[in-house]
N, C-alpha and C. Protein backbone atom coordinates (compact mmCIF):
# COMPACT_ATOMS: atom_id res chain seq x y z
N UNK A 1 93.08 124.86 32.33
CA UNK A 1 91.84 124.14 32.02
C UNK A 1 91.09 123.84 33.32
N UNK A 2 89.85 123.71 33.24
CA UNK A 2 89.30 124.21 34.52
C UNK A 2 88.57 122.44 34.90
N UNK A 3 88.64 121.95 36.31
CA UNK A 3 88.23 121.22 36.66
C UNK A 3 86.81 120.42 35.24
N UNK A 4 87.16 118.67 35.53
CA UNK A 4 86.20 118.13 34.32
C UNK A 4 85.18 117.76 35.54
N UNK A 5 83.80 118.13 34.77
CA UNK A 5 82.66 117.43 35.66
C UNK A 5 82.98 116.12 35.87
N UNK A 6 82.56 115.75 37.39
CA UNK A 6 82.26 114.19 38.31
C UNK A 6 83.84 114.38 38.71
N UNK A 7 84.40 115.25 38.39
CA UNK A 7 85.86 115.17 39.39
C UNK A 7 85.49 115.38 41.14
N UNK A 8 86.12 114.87 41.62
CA UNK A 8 85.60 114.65 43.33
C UNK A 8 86.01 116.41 43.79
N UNK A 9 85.64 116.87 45.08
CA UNK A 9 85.94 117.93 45.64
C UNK A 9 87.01 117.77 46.47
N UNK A 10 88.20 118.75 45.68
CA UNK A 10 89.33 118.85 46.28
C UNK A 10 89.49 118.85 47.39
N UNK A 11 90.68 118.52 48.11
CA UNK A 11 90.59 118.79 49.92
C UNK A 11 91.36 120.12 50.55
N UNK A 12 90.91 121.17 50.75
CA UNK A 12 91.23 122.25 51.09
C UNK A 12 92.61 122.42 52.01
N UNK A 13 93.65 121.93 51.31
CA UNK A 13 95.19 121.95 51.54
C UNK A 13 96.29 123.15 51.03
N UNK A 14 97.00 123.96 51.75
CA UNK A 14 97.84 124.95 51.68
C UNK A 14 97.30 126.12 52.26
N UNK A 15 95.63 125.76 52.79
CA UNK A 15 94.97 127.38 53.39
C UNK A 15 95.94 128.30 53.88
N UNK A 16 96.34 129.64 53.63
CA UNK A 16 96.97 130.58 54.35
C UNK A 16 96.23 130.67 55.88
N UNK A 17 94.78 131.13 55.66
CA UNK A 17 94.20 131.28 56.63
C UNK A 17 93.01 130.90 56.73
N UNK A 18 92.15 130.36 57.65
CA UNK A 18 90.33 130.68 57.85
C UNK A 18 90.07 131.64 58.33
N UNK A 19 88.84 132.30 57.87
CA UNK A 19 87.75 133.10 58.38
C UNK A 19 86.20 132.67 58.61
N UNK A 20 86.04 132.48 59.71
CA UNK A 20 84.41 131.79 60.35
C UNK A 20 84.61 130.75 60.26
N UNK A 21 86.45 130.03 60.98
CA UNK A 21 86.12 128.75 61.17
C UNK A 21 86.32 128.05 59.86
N UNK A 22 86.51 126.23 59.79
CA UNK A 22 87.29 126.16 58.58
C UNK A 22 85.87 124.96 58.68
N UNK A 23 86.13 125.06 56.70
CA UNK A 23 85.28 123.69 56.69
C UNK A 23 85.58 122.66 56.62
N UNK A 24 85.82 121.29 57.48
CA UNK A 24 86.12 120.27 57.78
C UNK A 24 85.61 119.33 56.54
N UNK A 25 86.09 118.35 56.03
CA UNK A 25 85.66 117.37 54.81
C UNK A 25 84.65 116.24 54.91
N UNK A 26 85.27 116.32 56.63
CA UNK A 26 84.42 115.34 57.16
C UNK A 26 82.80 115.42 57.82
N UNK A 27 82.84 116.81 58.07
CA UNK A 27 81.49 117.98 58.12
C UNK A 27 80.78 117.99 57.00
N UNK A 28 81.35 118.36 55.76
CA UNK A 28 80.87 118.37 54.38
C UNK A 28 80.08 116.83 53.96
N UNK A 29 80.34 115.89 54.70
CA UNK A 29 80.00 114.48 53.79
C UNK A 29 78.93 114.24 53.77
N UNK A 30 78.06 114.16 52.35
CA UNK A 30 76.74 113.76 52.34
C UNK A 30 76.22 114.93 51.99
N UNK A 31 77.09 116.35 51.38
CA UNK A 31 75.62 117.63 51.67
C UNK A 31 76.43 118.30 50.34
N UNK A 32 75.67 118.83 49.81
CA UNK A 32 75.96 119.66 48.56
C UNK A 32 76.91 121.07 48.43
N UNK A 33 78.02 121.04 48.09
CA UNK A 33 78.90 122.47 48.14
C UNK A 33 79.15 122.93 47.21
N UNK A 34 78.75 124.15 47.87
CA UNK A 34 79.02 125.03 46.52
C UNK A 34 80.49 125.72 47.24
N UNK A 35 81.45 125.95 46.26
CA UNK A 35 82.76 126.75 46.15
C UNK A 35 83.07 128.22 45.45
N UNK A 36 83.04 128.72 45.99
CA UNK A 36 83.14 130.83 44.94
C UNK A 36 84.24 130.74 45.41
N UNK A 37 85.12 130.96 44.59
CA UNK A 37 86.51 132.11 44.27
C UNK A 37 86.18 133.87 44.33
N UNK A 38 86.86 134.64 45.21
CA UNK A 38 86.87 136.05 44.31
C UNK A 38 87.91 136.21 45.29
N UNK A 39 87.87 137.77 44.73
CA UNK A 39 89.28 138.73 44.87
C UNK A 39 88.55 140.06 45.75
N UNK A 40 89.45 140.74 46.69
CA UNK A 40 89.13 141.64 47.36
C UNK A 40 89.30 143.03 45.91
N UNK A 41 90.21 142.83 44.88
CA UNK A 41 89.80 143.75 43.78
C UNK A 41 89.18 143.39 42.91
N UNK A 42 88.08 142.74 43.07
CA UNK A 42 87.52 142.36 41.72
C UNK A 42 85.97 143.07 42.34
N UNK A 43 85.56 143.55 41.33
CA UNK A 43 84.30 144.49 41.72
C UNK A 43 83.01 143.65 41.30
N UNK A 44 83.25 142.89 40.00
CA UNK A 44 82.31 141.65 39.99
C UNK A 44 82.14 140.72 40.91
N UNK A 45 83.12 140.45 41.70
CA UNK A 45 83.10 139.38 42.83
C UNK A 45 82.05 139.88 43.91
N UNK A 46 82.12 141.04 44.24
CA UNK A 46 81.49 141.95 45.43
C UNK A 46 80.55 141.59 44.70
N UNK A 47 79.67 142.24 43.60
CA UNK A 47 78.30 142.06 43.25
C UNK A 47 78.09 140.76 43.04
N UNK A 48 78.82 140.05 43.31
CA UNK A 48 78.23 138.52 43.44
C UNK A 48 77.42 137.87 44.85
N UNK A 49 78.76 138.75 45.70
CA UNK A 49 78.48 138.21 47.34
C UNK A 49 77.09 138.27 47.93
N UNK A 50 76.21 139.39 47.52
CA UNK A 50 75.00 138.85 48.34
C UNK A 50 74.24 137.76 47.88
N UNK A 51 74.50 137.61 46.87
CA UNK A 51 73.72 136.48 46.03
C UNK A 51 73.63 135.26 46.55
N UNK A 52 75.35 135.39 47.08
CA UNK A 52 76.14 134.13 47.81
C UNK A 52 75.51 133.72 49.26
N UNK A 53 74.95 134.72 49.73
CA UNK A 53 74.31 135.20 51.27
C UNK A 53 73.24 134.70 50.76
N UNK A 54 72.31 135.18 49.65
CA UNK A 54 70.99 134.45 50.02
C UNK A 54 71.10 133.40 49.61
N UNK A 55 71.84 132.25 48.90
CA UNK A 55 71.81 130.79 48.52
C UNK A 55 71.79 130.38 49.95
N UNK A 56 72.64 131.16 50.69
CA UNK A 56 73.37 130.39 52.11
C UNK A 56 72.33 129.98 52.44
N UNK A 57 71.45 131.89 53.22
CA UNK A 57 70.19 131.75 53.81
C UNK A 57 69.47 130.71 53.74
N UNK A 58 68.99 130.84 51.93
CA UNK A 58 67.92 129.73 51.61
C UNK A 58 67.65 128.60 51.35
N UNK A 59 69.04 127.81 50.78
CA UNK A 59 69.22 126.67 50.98
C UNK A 59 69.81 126.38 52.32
N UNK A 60 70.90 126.48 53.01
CA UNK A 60 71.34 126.09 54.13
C UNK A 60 70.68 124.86 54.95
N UNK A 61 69.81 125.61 55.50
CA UNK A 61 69.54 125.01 56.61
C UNK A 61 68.40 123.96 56.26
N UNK A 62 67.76 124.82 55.04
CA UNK A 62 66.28 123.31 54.47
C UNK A 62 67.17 122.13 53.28
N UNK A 63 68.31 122.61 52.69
CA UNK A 63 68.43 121.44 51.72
C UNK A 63 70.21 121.17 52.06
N UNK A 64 70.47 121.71 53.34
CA UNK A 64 72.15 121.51 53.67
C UNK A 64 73.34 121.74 52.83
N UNK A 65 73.17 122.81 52.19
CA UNK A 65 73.95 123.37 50.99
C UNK A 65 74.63 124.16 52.02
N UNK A 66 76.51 123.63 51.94
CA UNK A 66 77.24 124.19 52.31
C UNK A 66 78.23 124.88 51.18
N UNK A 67 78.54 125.92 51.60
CA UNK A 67 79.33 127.02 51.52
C UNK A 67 80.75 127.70 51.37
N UNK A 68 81.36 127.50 50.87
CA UNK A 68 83.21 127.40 51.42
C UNK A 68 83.57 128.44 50.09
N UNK A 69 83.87 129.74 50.55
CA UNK A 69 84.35 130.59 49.86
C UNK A 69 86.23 130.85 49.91
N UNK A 70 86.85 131.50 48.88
CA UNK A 70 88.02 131.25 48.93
C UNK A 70 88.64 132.91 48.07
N UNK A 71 89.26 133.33 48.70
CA UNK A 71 89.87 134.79 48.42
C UNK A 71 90.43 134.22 47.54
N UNK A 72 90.96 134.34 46.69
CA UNK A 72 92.45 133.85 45.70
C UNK A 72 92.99 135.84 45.24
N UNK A 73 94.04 135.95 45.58
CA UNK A 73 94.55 137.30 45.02
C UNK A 73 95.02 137.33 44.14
N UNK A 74 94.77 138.69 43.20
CA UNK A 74 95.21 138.61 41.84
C UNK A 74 96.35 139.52 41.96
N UNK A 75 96.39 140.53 42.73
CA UNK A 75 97.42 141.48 42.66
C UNK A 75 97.96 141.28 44.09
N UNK A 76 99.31 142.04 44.21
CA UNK A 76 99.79 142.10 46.15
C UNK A 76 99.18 143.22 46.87
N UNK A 77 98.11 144.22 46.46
CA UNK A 77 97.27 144.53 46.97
C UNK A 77 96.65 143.81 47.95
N UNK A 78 95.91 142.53 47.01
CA UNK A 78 94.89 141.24 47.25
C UNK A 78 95.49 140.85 48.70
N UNK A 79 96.55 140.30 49.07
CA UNK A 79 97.41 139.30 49.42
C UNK A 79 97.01 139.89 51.14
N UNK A 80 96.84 141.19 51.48
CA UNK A 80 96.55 142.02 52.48
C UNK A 80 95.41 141.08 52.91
N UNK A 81 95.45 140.08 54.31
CA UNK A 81 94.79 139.68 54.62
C UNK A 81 93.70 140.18 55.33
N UNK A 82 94.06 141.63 56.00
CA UNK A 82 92.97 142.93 56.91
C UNK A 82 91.73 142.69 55.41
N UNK A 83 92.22 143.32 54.45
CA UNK A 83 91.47 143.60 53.57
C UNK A 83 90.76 142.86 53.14
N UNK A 84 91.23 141.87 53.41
CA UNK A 84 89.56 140.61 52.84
C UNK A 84 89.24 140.50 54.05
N UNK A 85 89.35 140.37 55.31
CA UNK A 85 88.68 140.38 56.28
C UNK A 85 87.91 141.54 56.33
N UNK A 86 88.06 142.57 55.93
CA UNK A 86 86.99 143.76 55.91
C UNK A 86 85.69 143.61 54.68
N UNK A 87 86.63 142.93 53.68
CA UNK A 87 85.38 142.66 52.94
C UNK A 87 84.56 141.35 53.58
N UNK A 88 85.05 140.48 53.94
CA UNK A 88 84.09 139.53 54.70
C UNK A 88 82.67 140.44 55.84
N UNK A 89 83.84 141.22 56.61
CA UNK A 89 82.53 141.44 57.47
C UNK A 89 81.61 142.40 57.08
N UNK A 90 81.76 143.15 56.01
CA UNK A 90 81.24 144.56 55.26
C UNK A 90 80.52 143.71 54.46
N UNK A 91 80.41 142.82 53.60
CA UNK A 91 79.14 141.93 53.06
C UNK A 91 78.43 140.79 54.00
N UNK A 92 78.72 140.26 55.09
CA UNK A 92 78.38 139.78 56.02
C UNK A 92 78.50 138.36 55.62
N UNK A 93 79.80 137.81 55.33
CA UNK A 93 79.84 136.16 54.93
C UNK A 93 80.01 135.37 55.82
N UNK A 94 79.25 134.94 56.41
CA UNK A 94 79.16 134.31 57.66
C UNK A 94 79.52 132.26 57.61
N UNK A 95 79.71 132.06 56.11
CA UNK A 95 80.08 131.01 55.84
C UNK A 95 81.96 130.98 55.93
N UNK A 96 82.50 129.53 55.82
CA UNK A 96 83.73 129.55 55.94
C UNK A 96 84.37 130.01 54.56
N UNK A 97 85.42 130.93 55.09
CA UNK A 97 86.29 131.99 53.84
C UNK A 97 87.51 131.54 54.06
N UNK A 98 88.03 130.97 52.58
CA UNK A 98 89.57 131.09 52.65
C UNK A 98 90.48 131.71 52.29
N UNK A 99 91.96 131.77 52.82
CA UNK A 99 92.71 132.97 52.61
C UNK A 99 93.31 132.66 51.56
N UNK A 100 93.43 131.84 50.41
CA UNK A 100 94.06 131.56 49.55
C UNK A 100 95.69 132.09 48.97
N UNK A 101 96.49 133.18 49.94
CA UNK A 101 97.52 133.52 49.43
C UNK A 101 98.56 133.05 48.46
N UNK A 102 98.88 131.78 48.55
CA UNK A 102 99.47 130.51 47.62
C UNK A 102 99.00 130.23 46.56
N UNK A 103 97.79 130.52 46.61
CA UNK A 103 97.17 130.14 45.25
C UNK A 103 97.20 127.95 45.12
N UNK A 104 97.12 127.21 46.17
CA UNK A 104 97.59 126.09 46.94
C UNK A 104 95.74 125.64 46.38
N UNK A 105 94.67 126.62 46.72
CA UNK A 105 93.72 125.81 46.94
C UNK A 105 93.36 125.76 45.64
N UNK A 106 93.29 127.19 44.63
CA UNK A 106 93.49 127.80 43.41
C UNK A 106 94.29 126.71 42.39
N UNK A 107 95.05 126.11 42.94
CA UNK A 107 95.37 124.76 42.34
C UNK A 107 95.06 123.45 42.08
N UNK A 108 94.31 123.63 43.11
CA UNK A 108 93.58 122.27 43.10
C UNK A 108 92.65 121.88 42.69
N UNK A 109 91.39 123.35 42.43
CA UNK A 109 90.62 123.68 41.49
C UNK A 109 90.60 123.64 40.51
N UNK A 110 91.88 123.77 39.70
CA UNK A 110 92.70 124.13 38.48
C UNK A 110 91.59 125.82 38.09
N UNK A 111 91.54 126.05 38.82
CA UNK A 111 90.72 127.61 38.87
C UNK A 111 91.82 128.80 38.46
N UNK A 112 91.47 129.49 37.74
CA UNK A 112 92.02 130.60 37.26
C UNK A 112 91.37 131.96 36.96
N UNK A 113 89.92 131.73 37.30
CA UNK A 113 89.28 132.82 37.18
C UNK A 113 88.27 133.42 38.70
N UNK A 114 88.27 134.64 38.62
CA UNK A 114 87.38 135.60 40.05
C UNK A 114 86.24 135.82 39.17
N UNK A 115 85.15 136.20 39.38
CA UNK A 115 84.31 135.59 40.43
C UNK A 115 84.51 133.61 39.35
N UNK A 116 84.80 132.78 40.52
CA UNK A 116 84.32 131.24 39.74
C UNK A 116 83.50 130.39 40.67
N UNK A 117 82.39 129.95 40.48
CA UNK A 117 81.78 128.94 41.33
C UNK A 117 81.78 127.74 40.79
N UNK A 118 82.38 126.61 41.37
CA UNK A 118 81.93 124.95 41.70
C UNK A 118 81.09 124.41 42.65
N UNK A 119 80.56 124.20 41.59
CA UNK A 119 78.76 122.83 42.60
C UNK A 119 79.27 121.79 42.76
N UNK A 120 79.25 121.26 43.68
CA UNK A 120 79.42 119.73 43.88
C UNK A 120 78.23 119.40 44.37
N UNK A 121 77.95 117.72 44.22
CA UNK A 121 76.78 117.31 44.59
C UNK A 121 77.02 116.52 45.84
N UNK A 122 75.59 116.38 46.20
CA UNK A 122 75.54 115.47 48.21
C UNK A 122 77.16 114.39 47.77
N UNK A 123 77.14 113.70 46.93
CA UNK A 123 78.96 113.25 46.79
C UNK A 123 79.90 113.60 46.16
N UNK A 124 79.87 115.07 46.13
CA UNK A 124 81.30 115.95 46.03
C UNK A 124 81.57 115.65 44.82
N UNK A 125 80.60 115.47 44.12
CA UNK A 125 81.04 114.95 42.53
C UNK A 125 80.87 116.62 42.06
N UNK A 126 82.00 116.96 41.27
CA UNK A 126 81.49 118.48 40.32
C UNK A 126 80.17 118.31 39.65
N UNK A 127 79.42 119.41 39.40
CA UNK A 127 78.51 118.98 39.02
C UNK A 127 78.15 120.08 37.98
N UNK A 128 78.89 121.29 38.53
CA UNK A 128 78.27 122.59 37.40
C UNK A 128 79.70 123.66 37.68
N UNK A 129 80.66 124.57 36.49
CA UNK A 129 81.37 125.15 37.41
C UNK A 129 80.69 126.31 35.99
N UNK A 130 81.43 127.65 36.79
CA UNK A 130 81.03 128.98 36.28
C UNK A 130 81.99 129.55 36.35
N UNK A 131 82.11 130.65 35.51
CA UNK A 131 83.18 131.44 35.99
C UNK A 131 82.31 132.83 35.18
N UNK A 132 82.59 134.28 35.51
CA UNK A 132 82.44 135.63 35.19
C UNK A 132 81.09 136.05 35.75
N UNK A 133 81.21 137.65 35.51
CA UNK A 133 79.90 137.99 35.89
C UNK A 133 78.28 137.52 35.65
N UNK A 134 78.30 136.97 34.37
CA UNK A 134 76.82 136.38 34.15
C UNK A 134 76.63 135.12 34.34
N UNK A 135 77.12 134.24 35.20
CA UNK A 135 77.49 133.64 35.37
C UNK A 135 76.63 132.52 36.71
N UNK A 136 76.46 133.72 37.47
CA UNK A 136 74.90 134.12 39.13
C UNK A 136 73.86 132.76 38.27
N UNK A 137 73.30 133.16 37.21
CA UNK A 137 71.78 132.83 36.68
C UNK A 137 72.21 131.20 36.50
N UNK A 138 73.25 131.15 35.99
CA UNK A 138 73.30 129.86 35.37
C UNK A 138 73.76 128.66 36.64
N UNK A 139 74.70 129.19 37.62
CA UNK A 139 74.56 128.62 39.01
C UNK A 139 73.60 128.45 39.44
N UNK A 140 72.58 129.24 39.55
CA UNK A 140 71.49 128.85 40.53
C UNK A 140 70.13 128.43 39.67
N UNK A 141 70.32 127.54 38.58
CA UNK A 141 69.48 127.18 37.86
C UNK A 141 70.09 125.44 38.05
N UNK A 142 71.12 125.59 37.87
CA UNK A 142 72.17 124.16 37.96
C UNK A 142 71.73 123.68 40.02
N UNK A 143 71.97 124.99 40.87
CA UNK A 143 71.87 124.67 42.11
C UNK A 143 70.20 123.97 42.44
N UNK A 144 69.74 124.39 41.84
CA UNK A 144 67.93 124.42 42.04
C UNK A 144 68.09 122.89 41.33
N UNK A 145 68.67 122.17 40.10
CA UNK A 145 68.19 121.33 40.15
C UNK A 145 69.18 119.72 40.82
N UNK A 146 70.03 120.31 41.45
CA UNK A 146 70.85 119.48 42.39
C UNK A 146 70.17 119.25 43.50
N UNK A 147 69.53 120.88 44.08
CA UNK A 147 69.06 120.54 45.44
C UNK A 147 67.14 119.72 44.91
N UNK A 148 67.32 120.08 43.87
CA UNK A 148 65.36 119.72 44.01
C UNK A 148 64.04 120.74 43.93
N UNK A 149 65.07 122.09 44.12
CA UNK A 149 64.17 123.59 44.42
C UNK A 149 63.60 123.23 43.33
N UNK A 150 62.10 123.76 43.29
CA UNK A 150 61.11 124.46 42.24
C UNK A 150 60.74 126.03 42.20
N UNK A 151 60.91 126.53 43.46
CA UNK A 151 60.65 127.75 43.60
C UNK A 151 62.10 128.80 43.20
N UNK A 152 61.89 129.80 42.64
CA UNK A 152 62.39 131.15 41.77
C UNK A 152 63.24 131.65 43.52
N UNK A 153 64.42 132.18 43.35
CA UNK A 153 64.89 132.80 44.43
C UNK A 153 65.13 134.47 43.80
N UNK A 154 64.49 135.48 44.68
CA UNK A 154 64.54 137.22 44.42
C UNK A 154 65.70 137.33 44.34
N UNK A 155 66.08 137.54 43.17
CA UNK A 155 67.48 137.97 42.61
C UNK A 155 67.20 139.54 43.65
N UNK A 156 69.14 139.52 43.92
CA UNK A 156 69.29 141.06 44.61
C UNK A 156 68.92 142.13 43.63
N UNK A 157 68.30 143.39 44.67
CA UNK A 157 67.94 144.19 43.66
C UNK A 157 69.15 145.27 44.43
N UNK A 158 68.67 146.26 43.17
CA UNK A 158 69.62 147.79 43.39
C UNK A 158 69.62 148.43 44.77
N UNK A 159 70.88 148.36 45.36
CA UNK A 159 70.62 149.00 46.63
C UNK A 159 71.05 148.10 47.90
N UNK A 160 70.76 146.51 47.40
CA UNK A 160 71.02 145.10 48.39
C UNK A 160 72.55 145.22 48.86
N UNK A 161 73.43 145.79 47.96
CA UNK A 161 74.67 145.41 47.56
C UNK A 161 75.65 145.97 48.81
């Protein structure tokens, strides 16, 4: 059963590993996070990631929407830490990525599904979670009205990916 809205944001305990640097809790306080789960085999997850890149872009830096992505592996394929590091730098996630091997953070989430996003709000309260491929539209309709956006963000087109 998947995290109940206004549950607080877990504290990122059992990380196998960081990639770009870890996100601190105490960094996070006061600013809106969003959380994605995926899998280095999940092919929906990939067509998620640029999406993930332009929230960064576009909220980031004007409405302080931080970022904290988390590998969780589904198979021992997954578990190959090279391999999500190649997918990190081959989609260009320049936000903090976790190595989830334990499935430790995946727990704390009570998360069970790739691609899954959790919103938390400026106080880490849940605020919207998602899980599957159609999934993009309804995040960033929930994100737009956490942060305040009015303006439409250019969904990726064919070819972005």
């Amino acid at each position: 059963m998947p995290m109940r809205l206004r549950t607080e944001l877990p504290a990122f305990a059992g990380v196998t590993e960081w990639i770009n640097g870890e996100a601190q809790r105490e960094a996070l306080q006061g600013k809106p996070v969003l959380v994605h789960f995926w899998a280095v085999s999940c092919y929906l997850c990939k067509e998620s990631l640029p999406m993930i890149n332009i929230w960064r872009d576009t909220f980031g830096e004007q409405y302080n929407l931080q970022i904290v992505g988390v590998h969780m592996p589904r198979s021992e394929k997954d578990l190959d830490i090279a391999s999500a590091k190649a997918i990190v730098n081959e989609y260009e996630l320049t936000h903090p990525v976790i190595i989830d091997n334990d499935h430790a953070v995946a727990e704390a989430f009570q998360n069970e599904y790739v691609p899954a996003f959790y919103l938390f709000d400026e106080n880490h309260q849940l605020r919207h979670f998602q899980a599957g491929e159609k999934g993009l539209k309804m995040v960033e309709q929930r994100l737009h009205k956490i942060l305040g956006v009015t303006e439409e963000v250019a969904p990726v087109q064919e070819g972005q990916v």
